[in-house]
C-alpha atoms as a PDB file:
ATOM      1  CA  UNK A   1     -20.308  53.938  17.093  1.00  0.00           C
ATOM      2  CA  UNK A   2     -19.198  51.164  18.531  1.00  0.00           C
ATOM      3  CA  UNK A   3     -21.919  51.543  21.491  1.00  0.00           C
ATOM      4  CA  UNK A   4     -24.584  51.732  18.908  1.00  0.00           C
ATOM      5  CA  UNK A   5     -23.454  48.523  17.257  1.00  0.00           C
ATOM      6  CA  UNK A   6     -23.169  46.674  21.290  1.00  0.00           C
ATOM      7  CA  UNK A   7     -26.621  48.088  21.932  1.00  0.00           C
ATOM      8  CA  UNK A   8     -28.027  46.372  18.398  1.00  0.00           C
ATOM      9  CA  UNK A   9     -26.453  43.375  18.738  1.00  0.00           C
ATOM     10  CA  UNK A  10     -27.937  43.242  22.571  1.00  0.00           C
ATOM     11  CA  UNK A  11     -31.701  43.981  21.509  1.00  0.00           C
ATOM     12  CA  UNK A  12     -31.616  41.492  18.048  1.00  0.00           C
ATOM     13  CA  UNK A  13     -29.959  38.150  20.312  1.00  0.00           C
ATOM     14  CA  UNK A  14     -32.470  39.114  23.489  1.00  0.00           C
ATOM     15  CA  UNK A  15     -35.769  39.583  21.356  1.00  0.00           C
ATOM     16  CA  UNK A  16     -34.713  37.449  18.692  1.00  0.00           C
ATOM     17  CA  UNK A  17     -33.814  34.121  20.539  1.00  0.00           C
ATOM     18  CA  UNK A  18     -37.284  35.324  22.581  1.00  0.00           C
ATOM     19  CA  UNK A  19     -39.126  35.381  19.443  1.00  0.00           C
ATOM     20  CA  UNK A  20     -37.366  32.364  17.967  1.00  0.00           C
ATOM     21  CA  UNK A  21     -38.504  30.244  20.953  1.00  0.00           C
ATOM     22  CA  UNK A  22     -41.790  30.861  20.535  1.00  0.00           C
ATOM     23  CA  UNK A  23     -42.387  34.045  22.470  1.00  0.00           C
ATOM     24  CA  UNK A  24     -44.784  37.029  21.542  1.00  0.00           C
ATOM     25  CA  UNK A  25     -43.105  40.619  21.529  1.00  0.00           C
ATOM     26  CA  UNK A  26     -46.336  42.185  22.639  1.00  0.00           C
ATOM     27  CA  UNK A  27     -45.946  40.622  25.966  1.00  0.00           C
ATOM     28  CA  UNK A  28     -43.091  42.301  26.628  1.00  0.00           C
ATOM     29  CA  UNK A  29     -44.588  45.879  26.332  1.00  0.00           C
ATOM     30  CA  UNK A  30     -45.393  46.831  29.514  1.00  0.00           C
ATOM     31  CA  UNK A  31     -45.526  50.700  29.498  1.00  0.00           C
ATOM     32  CA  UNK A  32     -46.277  50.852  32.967  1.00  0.00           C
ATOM     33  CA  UNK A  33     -43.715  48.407  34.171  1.00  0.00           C
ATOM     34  CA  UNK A  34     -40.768  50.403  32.268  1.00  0.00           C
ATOM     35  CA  UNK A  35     -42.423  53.472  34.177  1.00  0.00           C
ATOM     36  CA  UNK A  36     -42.018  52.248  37.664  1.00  0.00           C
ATOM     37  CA  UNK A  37     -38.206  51.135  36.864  1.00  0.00           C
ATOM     38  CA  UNK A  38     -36.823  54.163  34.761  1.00  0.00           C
ATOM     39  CA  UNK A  39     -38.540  56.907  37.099  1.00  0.00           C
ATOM     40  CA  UNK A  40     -37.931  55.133  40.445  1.00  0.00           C
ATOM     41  CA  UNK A  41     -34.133  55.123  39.333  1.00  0.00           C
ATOM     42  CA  UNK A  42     -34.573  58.350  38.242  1.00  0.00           C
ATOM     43  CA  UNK A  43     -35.206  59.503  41.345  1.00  0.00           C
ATOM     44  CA  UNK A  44     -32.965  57.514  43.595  1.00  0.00           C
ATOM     45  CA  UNK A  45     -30.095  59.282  40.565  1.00  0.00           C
ATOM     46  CA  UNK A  46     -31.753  62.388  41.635  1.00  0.00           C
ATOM     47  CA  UNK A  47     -31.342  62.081  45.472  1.00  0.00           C
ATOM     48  CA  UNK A  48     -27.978  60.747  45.419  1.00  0.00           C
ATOM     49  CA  UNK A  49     -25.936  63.031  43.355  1.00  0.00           C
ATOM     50  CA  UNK A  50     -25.120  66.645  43.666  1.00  0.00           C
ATOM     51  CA  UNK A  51     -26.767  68.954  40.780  1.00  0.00           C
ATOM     52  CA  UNK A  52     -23.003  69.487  39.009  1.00  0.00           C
ATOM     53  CA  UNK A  53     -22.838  65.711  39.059  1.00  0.00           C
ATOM     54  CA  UNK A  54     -26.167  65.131  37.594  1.00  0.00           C
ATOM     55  CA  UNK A  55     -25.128  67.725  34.755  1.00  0.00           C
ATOM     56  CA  UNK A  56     -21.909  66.196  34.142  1.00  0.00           C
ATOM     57  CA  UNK A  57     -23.715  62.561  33.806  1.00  0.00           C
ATOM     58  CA  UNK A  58     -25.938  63.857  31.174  1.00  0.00           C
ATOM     59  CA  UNK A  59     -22.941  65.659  29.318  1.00  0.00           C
ATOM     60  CA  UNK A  60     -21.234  62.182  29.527  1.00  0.00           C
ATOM     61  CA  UNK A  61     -23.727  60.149  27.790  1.00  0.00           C
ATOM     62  CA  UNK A  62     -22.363  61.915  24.642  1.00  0.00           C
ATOM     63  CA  UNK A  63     -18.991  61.115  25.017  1.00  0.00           C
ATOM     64  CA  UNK A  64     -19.690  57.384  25.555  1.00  0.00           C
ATOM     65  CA  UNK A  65     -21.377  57.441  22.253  1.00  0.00           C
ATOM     66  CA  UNK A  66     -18.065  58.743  20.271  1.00  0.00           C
ATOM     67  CA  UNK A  67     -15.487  56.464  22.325  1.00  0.00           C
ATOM     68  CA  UNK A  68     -12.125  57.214  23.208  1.00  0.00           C
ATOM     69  CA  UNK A  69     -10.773  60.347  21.862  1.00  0.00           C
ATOM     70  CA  UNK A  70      -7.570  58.898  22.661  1.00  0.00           C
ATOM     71  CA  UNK A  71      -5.912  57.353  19.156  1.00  0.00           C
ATOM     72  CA  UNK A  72      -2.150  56.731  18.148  1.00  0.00           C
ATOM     73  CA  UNK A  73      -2.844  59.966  15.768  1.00  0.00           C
ATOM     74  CA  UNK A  74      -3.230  61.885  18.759  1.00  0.00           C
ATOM     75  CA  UNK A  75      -0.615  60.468  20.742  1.00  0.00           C
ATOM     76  CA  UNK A  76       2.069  61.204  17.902  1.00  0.00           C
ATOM     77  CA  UNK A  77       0.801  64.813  17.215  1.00  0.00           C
ATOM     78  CA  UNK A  78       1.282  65.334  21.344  1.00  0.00           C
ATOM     79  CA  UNK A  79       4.888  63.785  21.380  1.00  0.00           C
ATOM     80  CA  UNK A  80       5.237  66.330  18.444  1.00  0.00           C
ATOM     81  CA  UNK A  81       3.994  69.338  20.081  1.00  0.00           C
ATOM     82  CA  UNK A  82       6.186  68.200  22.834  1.00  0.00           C
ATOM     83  CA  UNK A  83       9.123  67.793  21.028  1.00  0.00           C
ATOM     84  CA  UNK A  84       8.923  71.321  19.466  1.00  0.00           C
ATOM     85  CA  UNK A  85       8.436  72.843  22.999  1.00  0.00           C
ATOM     86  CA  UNK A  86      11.515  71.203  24.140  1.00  0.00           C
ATOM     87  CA  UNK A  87      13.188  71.774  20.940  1.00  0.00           C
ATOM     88  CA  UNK A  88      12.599  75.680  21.374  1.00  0.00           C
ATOM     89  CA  UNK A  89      13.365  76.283  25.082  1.00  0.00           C
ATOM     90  CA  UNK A  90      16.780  74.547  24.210  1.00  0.00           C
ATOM     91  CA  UNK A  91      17.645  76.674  21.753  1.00  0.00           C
ATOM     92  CA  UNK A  92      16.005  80.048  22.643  1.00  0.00           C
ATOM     93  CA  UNK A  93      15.366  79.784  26.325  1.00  0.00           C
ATOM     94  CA  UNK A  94      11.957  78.816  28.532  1.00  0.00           C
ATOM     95  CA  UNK A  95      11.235  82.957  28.412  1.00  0.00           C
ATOM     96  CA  UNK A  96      10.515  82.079  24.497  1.00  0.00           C
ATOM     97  CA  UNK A  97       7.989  80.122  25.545  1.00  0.00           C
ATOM     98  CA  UNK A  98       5.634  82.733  27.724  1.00  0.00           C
ATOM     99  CA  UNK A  99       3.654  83.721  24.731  1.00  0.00           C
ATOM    100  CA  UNK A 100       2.122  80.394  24.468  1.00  0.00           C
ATOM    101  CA  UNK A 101       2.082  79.324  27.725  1.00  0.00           C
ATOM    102  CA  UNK A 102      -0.167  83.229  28.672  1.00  0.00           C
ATOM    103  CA  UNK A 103      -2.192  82.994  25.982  1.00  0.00           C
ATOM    104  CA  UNK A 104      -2.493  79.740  24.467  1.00  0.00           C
ATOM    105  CA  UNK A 105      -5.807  80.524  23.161  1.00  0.00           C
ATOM    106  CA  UNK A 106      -3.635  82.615  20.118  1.00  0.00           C
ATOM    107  CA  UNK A 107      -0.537  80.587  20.404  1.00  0.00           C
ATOM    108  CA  UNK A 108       0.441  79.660  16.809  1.00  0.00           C
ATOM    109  CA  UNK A 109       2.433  77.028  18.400  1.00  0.00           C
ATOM    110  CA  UNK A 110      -0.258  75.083  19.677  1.00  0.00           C
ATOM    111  CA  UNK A 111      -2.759  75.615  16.812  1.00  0.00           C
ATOM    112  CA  UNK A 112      -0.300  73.863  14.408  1.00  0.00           C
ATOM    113  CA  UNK A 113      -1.118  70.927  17.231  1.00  0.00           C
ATOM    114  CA  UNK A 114      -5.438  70.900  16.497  1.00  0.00           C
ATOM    115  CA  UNK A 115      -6.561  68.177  18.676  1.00  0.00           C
ATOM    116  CA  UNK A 116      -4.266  69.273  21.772  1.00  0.00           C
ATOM    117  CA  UNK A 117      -5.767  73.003  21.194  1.00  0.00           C
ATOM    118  CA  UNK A 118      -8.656  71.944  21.189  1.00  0.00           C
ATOM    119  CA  UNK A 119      -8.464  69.885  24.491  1.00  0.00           C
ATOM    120  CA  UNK A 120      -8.735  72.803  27.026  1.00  0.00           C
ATOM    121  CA  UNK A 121      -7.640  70.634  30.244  1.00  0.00           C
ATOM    122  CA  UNK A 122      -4.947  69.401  28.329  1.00  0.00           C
ATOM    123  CA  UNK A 123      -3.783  72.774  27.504  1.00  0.00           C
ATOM    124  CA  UNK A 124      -4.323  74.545  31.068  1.00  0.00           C
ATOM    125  CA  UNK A 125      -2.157  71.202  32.517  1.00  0.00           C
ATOM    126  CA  UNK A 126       0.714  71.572  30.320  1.00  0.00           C
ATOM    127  CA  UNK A 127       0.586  75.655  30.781  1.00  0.00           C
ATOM    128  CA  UNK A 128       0.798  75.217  34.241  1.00  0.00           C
ATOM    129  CA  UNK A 129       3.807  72.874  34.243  1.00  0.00           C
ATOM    130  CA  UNK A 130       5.846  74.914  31.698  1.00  0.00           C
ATOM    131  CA  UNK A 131       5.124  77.888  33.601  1.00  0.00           C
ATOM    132  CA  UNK A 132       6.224  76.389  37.207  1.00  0.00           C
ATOM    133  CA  UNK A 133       9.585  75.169  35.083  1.00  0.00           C
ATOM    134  CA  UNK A 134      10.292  78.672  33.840  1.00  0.00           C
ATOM    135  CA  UNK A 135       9.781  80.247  37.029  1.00  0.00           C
ATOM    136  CA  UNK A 136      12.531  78.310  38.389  1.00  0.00           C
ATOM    137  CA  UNK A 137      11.346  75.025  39.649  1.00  0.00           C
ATOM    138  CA  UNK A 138      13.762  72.072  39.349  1.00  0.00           C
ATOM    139  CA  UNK A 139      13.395  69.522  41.387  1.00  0.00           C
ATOM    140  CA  UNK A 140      11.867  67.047  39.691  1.00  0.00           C
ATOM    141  CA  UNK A 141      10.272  64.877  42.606  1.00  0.00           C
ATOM    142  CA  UNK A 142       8.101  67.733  44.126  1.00  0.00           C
ATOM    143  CA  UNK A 143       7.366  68.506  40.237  1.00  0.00           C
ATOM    144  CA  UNK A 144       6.009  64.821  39.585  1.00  0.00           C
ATOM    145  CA  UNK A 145       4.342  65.043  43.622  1.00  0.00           C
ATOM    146  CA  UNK A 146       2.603  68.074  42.118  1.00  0.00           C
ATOM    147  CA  UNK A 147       1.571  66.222  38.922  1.00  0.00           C
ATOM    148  CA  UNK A 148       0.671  63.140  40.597  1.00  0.00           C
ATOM    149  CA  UNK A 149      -2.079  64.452  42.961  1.00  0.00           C
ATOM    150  CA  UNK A 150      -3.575  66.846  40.318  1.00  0.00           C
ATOM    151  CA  UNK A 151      -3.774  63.813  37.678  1.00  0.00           C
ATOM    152  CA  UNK A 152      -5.393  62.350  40.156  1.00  0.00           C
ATOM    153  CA  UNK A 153      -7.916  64.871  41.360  1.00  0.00           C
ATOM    154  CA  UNK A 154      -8.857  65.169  37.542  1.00  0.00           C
ATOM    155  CA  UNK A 155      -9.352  61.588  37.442  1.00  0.00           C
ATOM    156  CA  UNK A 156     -11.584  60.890  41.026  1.00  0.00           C
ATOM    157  CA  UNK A 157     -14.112  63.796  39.198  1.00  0.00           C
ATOM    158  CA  UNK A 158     -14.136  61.708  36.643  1.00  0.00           C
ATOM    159  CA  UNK A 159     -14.860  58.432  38.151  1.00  0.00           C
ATOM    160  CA  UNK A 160     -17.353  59.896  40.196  1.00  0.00           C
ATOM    161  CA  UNK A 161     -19.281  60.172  37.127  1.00  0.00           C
ATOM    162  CA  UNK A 162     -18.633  56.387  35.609  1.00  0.00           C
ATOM    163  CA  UNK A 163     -19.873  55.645  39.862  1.00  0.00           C
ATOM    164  CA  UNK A 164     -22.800  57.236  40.057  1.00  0.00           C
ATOM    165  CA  UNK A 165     -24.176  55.757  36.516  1.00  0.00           C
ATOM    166  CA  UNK A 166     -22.775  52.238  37.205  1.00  0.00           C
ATOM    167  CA  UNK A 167     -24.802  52.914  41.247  1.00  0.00           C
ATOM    168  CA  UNK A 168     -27.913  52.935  39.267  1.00  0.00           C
ATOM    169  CA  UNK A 169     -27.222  50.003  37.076  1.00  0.00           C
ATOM    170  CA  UNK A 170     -26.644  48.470  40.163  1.00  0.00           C
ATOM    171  CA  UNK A 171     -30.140  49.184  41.472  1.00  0.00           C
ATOM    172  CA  UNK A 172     -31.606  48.191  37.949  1.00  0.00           C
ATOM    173  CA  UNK A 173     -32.378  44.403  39.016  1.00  0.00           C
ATOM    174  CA  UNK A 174     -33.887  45.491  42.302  1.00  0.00           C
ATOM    175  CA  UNK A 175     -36.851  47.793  41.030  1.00  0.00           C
ATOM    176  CA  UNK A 176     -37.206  45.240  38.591  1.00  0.00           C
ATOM    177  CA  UNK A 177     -38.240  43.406  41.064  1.00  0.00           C
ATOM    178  CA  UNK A 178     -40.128  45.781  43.077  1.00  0.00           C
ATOM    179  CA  UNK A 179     -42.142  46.410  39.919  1.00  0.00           C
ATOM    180  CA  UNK A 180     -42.699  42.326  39.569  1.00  0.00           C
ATOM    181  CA  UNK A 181     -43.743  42.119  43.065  1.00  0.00           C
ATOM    182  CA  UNK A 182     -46.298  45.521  42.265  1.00  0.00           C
ATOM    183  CA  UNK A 183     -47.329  43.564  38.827  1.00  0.00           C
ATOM    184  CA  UNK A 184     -48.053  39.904  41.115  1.00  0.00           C
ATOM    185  CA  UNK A 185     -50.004  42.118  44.063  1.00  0.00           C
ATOM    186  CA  UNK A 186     -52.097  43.738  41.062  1.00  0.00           C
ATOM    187  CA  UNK A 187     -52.240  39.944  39.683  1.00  0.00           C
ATOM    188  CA  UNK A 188     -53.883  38.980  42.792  1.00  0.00           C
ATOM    189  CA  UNK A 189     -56.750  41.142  42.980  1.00  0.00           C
ATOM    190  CA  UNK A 190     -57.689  39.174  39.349  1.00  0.00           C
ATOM    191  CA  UNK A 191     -57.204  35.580  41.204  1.00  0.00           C
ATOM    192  CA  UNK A 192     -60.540  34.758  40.088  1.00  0.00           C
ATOM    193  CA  UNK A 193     -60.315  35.017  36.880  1.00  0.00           C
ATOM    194  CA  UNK A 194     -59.725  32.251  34.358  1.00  0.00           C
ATOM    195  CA  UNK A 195     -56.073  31.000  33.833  1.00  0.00           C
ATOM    196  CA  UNK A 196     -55.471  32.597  30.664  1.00  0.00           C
ATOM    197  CA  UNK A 197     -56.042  36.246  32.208  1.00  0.00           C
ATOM    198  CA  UNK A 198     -54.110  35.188  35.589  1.00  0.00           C
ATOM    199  CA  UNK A 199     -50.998  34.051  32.941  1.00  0.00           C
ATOM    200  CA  UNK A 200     -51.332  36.906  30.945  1.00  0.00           C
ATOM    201  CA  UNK A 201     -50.828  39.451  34.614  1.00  0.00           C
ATOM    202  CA  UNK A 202     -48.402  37.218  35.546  1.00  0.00           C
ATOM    203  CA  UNK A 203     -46.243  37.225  32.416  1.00  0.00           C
ATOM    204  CA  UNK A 204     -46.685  41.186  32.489  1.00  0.00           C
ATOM    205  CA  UNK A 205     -45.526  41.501  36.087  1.00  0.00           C
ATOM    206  CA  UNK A 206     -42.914  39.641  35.164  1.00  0.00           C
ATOM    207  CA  UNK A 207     -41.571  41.280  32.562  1.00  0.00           C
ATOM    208  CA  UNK A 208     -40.234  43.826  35.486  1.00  0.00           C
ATOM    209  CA  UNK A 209     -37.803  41.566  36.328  1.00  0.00           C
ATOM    210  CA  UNK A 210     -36.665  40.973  32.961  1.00  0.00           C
ATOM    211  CA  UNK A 211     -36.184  44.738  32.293  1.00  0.00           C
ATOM    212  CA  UNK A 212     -34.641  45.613  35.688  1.00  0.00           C
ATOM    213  CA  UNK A 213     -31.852  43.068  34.276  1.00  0.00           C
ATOM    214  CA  UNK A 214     -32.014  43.408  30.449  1.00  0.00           C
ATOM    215  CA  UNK A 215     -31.570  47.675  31.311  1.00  0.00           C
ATOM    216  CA  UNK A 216     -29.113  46.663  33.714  1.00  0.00           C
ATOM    217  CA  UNK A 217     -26.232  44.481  32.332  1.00  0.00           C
ATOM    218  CA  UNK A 218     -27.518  45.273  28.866  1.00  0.00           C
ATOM    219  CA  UNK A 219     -27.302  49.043  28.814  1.00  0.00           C
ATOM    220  CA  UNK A 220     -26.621  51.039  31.869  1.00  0.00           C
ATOM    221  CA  UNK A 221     -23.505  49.220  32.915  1.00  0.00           C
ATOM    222  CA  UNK A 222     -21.877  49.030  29.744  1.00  0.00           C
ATOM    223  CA  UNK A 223     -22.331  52.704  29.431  1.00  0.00           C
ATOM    224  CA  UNK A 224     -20.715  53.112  32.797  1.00  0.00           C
ATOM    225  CA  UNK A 225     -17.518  50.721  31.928  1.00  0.00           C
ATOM    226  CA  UNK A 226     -17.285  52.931  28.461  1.00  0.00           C
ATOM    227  CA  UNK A 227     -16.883  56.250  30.615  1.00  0.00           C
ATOM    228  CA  UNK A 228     -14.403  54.475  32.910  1.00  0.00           C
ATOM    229  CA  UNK A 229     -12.002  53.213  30.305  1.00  0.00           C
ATOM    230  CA  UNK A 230     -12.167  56.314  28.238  1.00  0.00           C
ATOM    231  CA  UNK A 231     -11.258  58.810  31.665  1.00  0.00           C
ATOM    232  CA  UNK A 232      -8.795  56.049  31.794  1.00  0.00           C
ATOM    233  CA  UNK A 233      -7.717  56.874  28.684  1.00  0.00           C
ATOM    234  CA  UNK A 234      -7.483  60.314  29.788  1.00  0.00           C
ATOM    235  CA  UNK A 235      -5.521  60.041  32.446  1.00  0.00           C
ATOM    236  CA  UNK A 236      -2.802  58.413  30.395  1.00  0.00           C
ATOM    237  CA  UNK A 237      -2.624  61.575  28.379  1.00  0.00           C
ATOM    238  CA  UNK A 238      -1.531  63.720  31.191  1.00  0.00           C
ATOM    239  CA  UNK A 239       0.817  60.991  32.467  1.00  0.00           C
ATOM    240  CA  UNK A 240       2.660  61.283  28.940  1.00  0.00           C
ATOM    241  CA  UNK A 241       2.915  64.853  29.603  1.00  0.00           C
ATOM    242  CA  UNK A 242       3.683  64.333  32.688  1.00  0.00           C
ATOM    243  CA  UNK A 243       6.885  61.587  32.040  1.00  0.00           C
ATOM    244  CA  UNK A 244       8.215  64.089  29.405  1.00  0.00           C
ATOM    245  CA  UNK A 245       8.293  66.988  31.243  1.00  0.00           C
ATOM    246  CA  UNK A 246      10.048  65.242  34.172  1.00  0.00           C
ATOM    247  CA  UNK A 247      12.310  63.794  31.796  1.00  0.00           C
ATOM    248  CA  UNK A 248      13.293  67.565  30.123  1.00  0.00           C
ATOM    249  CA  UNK A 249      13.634  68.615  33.658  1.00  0.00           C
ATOM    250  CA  UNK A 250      16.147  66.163  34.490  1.00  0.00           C
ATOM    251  CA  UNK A 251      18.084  67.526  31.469  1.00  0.00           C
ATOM    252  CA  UNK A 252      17.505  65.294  28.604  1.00  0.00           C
ATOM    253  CA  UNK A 253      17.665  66.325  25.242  1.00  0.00           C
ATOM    254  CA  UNK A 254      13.846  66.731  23.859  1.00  0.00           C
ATOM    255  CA  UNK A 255      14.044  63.551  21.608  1.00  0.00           C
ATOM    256  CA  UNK A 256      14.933  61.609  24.834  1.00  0.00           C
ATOM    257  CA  UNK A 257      12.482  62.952  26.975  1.00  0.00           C
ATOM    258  CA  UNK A 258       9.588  62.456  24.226  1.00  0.00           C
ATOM    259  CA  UNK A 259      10.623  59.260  24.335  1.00  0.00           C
ATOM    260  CA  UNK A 260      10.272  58.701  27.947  1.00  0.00           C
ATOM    261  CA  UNK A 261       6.665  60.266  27.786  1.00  0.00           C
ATOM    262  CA  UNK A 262       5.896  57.636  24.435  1.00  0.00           C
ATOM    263  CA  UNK A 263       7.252  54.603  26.903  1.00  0.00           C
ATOM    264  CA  UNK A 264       4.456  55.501  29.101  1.00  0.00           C
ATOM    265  CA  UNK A 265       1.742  55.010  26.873  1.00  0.00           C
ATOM    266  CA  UNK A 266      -0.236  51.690  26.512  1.00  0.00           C
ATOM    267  CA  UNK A 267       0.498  49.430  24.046  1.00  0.00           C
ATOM    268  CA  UNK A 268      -2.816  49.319  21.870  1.00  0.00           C
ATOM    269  CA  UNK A 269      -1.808  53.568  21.419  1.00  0.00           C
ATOM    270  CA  UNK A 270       1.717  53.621  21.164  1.00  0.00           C
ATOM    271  CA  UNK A 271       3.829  54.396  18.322  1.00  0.00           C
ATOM    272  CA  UNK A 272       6.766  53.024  17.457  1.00  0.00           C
ATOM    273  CA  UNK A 273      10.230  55.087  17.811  1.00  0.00           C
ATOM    274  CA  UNK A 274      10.298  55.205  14.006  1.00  0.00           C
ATOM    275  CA  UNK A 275       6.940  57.030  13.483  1.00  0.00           C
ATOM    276  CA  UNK A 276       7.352  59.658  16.156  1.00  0.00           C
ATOM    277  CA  UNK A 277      10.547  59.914  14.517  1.00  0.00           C
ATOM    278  CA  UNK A 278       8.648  60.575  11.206  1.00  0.00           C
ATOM    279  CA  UNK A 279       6.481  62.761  12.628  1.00  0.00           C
ATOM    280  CA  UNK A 280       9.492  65.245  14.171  1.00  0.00           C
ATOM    281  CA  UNK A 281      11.478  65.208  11.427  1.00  0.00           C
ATOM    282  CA  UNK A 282       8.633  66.517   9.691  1.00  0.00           C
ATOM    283  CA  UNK A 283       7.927  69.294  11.632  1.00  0.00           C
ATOM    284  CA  UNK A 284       8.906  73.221  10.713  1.00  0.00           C
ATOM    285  CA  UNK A 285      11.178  74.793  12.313  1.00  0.00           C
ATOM    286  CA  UNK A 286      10.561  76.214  16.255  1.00  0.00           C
ATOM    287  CA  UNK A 287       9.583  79.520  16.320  1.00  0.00           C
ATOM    288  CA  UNK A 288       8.965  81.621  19.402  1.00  0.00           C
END
């Protein structure tokens, strides 16, 4: 939403203060200049990312147009789910929890949880963990080690995506300018022809400049910074899973470690202690 809004407000103050000055629209369109721009970066895209990459980009353009699916709604059903985890090995034993943690896919558990059952990374991450902790493992430093580097594996694939669209925003400007300098050598074959038809070549070749740019810091980079801050956003969900886990393993109760993994959380997400504390208090009771 918000991207569609950006990308309106971009086009109506560029052509409209263009227009207001005194400039014609139809100048602008330049069918052949857009050509030499779009499919030259196409191209270079093309040639410098793998095919799995080039998939992923295009999958990506679809999340950037929804936003962050990262909200303080989501946050407080996670804590929630988490709490009931904890709540249940601490009664009943981590072997209660095996059910879930095999076949999450038809844990009633989780589906009481939507939006975590529905993330599947989210669910194979904490799986993993609980698993690791049932089977035995207690030190809490190699745990977190463990957690650390495969956060951040999941978060370098991710970036390389935000990279390799924000790399061709990058090269925007510069064909831009290669299809100016094709528009002016075209423009010089005309140079005897009157000043009003030189003007008018000149104005079209330049108008590869101006898209090169406009495409550039208008569009392509903007879409770029909106993938980076929402695998940001991302990665902050597995490091609240992440600080309550480590915090459970360490042998606090579950309301204590929930609160450990809420403590992580950035500020503009975060609930307060009184609404997670809603949302618990709220929940049925644990069963296996």
């Amino acid at each position: 939403m918000f991207l569609l809004i950006g990308g309106a407000v971009v086009f109506a103050c560029v052509l409209g203060g263009y227009v207001a000055m005194g400039g014609h629209i139809l100048v602008l369109v330049q069918p052949f200049e857009f050509v030499i721009i779009a499919g030259a970066a196409l191209g270079a895209f093309i040639i410098a990312n793998p095919k799995w990459l080039l998939i992923r980009c295009v999958k990506s353009l679809g999340q950037a147009m929804k936003g962050s699916p990262y909200k303080k709604e989501h946050y407080i059903e996670l804590l929630s789910l988490l709490y009931q985890i904890f709540k249940l090995a601490k009664s009943k034993g981590m072997l209660v929890l095996e059910p879930h943690i095999e076949n999450p896919d038809e844990s009633a558990l989780f589906a009481n949880f939507p939006h975590f059952h529905n993330n599947h990374h989210a669910v194979v991450f904490l799986c993993d963990y609980l698993r690791l902790i049932s089977l035995g493992t207690e030190n809490g430093y190699e745990l977190e080690g463990l957690m650390d580097e495969e956060i951040e594996t999941h978060h370098h694939e991710h970036s390389q995506i935000a990279s390799a669209i924000q790399n061709v925003a990058d090269g925007m400007p510069a064909l831009g300018i290669v299809a100016a300098v094709l528009g002016v050598i075209k423009t010089m074959g005309s140079i005897t022809e009157p000043p009003e038809v030189l003007g008018h070549l000149i104005g079209g070749a330049l108008v590869g400049t101006f898209l090169g740019v406009f495409l550039s810091y208008g569009f392509i980079g903007p879409i770029a910074s909106t993938l980076k801050t929402n695998y940001d956003a991302e990665t902050k969900y597995y490091q609240c899973i992440k600080a309550a886990l480590l915090a459970y393993v360490q042998g606090y109760a579950p309301a204590i470690a929930v609160e450990f993994a809420r403590k992580a959380l950035l500020s503009s997400v975060r609930p307060t202690f009184y609404e997670v504390e809603e949302a618990v208090s709220a929940l049925p009771a644990a069963q296996a």
